[in-house]
PDB file of N, CA and C in Angstrom:
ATOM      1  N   UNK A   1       0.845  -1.171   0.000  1.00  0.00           N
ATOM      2  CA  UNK A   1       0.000   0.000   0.000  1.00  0.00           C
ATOM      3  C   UNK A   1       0.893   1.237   0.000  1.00  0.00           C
ATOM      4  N   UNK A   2       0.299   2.277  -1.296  1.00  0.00           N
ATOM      5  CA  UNK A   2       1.416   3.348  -1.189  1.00  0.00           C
ATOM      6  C   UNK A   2       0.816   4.357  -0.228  1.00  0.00           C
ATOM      7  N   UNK A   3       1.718   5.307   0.153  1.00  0.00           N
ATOM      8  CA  UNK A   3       1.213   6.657   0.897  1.00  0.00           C
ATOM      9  C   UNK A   3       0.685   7.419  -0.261  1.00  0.00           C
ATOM     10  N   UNK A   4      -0.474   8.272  -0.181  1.00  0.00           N
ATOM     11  CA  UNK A   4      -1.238   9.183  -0.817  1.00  0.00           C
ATOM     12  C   UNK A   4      -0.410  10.721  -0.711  1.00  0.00           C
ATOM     13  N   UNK A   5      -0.189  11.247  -1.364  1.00  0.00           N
ATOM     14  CA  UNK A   5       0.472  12.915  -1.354  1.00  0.00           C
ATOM     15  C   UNK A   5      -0.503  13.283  -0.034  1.00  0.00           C
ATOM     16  N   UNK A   6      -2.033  12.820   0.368  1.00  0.00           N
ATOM     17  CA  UNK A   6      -1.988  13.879   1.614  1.00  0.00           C
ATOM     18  C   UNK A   6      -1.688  13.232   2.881  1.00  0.00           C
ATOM     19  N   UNK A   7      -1.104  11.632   2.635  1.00  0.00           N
ATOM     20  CA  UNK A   7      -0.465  10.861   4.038  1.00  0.00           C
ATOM     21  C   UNK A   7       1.208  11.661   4.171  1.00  0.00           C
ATOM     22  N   UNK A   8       1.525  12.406   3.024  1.00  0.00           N
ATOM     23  CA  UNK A   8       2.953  12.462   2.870  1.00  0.00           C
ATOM     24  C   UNK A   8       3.279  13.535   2.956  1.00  0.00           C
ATOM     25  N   UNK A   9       2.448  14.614   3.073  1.00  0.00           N
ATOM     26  CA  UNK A   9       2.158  16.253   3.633  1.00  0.00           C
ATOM     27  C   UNK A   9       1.478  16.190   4.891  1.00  0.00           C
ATOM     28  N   UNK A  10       0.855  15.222   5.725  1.00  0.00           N
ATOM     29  CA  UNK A  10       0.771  14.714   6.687  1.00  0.00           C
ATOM     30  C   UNK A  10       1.596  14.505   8.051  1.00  0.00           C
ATOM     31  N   UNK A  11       2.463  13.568   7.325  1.00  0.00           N
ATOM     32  CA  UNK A  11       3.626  13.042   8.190  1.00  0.00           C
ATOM     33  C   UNK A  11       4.385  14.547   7.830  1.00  0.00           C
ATOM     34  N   UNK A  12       4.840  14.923   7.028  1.00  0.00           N
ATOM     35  CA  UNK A  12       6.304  15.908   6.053  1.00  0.00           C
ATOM     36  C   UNK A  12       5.543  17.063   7.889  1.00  0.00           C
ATOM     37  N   UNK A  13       4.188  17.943   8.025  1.00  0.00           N
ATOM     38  CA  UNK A  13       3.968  18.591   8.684  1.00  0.00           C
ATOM     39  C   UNK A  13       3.932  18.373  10.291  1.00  0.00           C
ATOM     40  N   UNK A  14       3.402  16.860  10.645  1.00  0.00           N
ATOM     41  CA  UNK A  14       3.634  16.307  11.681  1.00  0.00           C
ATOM     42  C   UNK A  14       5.170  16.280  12.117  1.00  0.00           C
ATOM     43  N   UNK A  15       5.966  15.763  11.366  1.00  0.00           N
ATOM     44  CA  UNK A  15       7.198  15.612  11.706  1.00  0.00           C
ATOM     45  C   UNK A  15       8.130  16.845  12.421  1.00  0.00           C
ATOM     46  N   UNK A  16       7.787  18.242  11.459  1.00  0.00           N
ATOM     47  CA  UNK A  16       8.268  19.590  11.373  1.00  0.00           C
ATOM     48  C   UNK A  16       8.108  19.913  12.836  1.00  0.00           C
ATOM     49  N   UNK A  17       6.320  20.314  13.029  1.00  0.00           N
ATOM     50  CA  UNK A  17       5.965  20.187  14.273  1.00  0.00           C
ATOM     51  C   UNK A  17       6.977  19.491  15.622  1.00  0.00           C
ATOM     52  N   UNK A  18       6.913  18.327  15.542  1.00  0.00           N
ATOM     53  CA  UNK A  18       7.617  17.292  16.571  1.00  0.00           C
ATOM     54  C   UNK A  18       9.053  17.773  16.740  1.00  0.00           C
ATOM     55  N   UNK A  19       9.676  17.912  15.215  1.00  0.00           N
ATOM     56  CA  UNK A  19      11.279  18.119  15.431  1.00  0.00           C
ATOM     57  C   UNK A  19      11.536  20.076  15.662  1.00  0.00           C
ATOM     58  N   UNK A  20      10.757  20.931  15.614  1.00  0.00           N
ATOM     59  CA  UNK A  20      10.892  22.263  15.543  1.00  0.00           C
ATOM     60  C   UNK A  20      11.677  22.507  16.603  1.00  0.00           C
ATOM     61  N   UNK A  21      11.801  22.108  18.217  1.00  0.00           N
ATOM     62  CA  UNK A  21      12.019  22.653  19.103  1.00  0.00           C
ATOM     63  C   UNK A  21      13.644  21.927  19.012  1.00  0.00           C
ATOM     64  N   UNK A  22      13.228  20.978  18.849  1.00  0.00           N
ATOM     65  CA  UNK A  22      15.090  19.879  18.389  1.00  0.00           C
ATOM     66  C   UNK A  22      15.641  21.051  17.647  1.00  0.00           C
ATOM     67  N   UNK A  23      15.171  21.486  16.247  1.00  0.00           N
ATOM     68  CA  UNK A  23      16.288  22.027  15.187  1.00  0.00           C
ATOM     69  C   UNK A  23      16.453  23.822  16.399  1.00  0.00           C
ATOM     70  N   UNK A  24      15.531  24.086  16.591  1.00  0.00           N
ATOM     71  CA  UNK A  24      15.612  25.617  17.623  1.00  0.00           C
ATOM     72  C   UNK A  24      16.939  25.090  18.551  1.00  0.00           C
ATOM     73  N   UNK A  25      16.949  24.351  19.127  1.00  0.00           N
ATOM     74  CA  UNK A  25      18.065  24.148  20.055  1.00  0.00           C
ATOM     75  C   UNK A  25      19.450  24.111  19.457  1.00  0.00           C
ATOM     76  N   UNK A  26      19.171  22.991  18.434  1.00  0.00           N
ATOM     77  CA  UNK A  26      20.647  23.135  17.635  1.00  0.00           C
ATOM     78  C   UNK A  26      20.608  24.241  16.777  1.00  0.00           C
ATOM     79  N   UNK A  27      20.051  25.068  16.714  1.00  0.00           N
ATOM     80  CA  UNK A  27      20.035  26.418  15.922  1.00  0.00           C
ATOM     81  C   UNK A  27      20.730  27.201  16.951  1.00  0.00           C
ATOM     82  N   UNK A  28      20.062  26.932  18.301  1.00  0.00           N
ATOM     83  CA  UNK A  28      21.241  28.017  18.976  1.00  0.00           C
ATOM     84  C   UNK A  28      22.614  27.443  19.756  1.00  0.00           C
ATOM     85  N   UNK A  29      22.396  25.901  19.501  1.00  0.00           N
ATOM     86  CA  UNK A  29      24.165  25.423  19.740  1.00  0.00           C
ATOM     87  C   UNK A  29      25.032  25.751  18.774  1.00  0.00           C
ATOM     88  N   UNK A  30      24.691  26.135  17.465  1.00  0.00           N
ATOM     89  CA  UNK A  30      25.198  26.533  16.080  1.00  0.00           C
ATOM     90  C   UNK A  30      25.855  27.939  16.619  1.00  0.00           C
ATOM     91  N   UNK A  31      24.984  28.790  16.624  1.00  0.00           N
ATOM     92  CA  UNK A  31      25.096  30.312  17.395  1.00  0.00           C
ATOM     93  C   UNK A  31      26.149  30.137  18.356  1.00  0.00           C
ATOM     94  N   UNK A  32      25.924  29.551  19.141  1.00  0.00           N
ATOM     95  CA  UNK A  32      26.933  29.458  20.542  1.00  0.00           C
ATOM     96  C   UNK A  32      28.550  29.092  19.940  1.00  0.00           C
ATOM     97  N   UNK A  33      28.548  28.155  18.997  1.00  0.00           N
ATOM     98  CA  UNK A  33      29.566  27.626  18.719  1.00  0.00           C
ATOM     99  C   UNK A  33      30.322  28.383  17.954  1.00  0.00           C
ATOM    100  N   UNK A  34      29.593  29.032  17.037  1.00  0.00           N
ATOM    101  CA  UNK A  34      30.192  30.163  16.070  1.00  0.00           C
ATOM    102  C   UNK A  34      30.560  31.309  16.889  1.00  0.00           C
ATOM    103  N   UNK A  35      30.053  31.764  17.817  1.00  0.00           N
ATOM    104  CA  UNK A  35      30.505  33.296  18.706  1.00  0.00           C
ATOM    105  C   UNK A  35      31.802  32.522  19.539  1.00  0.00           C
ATOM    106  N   UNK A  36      31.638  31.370  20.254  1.00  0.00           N
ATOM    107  CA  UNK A  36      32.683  30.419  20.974  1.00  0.00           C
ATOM    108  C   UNK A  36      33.859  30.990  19.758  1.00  0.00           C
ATOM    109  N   UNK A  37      33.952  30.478  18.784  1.00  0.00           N
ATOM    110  CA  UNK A  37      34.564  30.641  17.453  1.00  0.00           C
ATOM    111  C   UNK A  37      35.547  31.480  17.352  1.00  0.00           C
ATOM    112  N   UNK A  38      34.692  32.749  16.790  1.00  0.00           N
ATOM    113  CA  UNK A  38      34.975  34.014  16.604  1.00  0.00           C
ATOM    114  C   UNK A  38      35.844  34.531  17.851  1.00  0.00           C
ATOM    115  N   UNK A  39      35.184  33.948  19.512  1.00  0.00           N
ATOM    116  CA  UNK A  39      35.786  34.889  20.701  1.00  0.00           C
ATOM    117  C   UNK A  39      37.534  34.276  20.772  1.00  0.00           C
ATOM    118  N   UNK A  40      37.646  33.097  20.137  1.00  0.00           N
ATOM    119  CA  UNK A  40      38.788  32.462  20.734  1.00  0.00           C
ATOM    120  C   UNK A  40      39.948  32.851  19.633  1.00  0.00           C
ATOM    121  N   UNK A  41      39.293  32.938  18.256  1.00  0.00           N
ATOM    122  CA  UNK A  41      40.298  33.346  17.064  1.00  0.00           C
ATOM    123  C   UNK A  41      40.551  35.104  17.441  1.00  0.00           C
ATOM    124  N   UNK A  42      39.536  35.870  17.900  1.00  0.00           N
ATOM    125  CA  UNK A  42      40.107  37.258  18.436  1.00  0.00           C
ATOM    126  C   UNK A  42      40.972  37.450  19.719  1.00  0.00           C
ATOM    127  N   UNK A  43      41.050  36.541  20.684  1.00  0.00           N
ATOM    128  CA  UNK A  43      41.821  36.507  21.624  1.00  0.00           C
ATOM    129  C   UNK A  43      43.223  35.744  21.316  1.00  0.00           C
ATOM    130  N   UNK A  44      43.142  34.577  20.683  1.00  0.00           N
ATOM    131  CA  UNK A  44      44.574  34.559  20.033  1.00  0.00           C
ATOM    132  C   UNK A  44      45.330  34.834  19.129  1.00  0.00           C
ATOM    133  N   UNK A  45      44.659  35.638  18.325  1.00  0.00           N
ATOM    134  CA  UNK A  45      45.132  37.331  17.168  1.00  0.00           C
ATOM    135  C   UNK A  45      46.198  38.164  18.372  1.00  0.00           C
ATOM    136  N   UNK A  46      45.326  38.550  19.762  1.00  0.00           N
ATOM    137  CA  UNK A  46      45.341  39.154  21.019  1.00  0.00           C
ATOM    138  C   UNK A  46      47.109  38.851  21.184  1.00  0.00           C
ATOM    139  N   UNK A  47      47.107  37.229  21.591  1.00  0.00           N
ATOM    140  CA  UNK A  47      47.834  36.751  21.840  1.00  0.00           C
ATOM    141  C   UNK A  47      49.119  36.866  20.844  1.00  0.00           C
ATOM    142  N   UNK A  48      48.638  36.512  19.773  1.00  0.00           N
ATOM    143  CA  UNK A  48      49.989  36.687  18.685  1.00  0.00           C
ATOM    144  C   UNK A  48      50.476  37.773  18.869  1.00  0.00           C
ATOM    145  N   UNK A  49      49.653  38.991  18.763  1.00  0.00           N
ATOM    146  CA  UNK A  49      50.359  40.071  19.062  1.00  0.00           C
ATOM    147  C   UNK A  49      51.136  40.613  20.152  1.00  0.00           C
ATOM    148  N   UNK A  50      51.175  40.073  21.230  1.00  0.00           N
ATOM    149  CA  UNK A  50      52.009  39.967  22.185  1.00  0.00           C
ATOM    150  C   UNK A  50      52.984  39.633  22.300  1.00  0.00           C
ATOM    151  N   UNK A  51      53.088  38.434  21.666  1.00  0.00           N
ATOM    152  CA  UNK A  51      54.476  37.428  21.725  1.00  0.00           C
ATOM    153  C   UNK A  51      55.460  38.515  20.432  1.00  0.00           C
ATOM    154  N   UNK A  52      54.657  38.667  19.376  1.00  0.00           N
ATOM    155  CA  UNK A  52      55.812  39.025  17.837  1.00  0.00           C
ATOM    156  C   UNK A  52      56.245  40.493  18.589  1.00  0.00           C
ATOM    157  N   UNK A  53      55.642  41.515  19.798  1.00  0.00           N
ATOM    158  CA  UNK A  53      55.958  42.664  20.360  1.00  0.00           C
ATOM    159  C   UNK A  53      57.300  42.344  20.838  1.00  0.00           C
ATOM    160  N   UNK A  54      56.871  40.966  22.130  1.00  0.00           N
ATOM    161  CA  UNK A  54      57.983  40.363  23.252  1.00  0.00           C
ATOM    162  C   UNK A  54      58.973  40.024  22.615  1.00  0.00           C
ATOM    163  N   UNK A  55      59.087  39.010  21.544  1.00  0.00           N
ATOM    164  CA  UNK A  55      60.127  39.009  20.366  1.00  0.00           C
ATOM    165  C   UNK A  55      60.744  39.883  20.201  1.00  0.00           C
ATOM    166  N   UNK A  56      60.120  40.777  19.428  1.00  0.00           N
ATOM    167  CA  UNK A  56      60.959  41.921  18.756  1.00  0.00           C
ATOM    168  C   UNK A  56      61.503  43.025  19.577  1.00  0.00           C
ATOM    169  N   UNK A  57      60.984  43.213  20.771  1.00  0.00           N
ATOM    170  CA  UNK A  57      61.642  43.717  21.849  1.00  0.00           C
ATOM    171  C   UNK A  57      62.588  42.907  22.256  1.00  0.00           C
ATOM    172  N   UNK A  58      63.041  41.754  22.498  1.00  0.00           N
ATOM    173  CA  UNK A  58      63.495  41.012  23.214  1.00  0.00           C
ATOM    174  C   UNK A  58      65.033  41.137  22.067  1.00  0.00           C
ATOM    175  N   UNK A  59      64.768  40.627  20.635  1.00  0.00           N
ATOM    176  CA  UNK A  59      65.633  40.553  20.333  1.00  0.00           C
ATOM    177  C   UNK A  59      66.479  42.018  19.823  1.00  0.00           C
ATOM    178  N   UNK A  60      65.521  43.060  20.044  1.00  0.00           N
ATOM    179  CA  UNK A  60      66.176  44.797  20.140  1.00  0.00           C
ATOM    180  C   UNK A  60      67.495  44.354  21.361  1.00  0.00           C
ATOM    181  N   UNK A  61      66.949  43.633  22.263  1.00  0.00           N
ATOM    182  CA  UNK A  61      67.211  44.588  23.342  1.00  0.00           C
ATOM    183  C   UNK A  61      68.769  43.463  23.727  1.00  0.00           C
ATOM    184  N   UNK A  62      69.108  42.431  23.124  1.00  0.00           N
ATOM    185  CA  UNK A  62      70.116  41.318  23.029  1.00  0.00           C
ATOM    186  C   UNK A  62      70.042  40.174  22.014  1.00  0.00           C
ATOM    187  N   UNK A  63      71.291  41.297  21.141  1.00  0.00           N
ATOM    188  CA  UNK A  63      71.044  40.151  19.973  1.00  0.00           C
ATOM    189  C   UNK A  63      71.358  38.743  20.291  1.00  0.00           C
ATOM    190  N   UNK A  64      72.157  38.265  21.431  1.00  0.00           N
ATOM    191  CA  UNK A  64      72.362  36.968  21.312  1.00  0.00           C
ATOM    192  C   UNK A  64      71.186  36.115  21.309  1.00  0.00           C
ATOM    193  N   UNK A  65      69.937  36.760  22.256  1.00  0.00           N
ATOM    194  CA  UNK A  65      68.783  35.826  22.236  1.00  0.00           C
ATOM    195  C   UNK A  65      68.329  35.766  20.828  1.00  0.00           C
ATOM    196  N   UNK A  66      68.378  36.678  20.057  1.00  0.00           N
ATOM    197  CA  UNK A  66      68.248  35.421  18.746  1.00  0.00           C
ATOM    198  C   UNK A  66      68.707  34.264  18.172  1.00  0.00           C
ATOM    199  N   UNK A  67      70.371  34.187  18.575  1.00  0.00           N
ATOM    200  CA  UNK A  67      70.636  32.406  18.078  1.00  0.00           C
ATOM    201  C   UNK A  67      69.694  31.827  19.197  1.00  0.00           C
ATOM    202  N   UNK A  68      69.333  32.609  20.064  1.00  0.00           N
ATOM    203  CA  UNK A  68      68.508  31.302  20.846  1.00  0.00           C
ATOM    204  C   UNK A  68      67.155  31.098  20.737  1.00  0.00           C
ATOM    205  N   UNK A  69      66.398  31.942  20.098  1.00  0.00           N
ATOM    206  CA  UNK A  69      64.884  32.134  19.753  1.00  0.00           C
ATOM    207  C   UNK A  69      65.243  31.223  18.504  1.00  0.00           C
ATOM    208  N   UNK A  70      65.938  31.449  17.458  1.00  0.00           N
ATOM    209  CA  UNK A  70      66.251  30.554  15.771  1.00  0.00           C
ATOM    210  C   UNK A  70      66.310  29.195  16.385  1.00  0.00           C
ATOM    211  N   UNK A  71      67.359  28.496  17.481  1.00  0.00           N
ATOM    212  CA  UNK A  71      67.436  27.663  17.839  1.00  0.00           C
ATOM    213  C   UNK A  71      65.980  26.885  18.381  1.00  0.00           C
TER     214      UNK A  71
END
């Protein structure tokens, strides 16, 4: 026995219904994960820029610590 187009717009609307609050949740674990994302790639941009400062101060300030930073 086949399903009829209105057993299959039926279920297709039933289903939507049932799963709506499921896809809402992972709609905002999506959200969460992407700002998570974004906060951690701007804080270790943060970070890079610190270290290539400490570097380049560091090796201003005694050239020998560069054979030892190359090393």
């Amino acid at each position: 026995m086949a399903l009829t187009d209105e057993d299959k717009a039926w279920i297709r609307s039933t289903m939507s219904k049932l799963l709506a609050p499921t896809n809402e949740r992972l709609d905002a674990l999506t959200r969460y994960i992407l700002e998570m994302r974004s906060e951690v790639i701007r804080r270790s941009d943060g970070l890079e820029q610190r270290q290539d400062f400490m570097t380049n101060a560091l090796l201003n300030y005694q050239p020998l610590n560069k054979a030892m930073l190359d090393r």
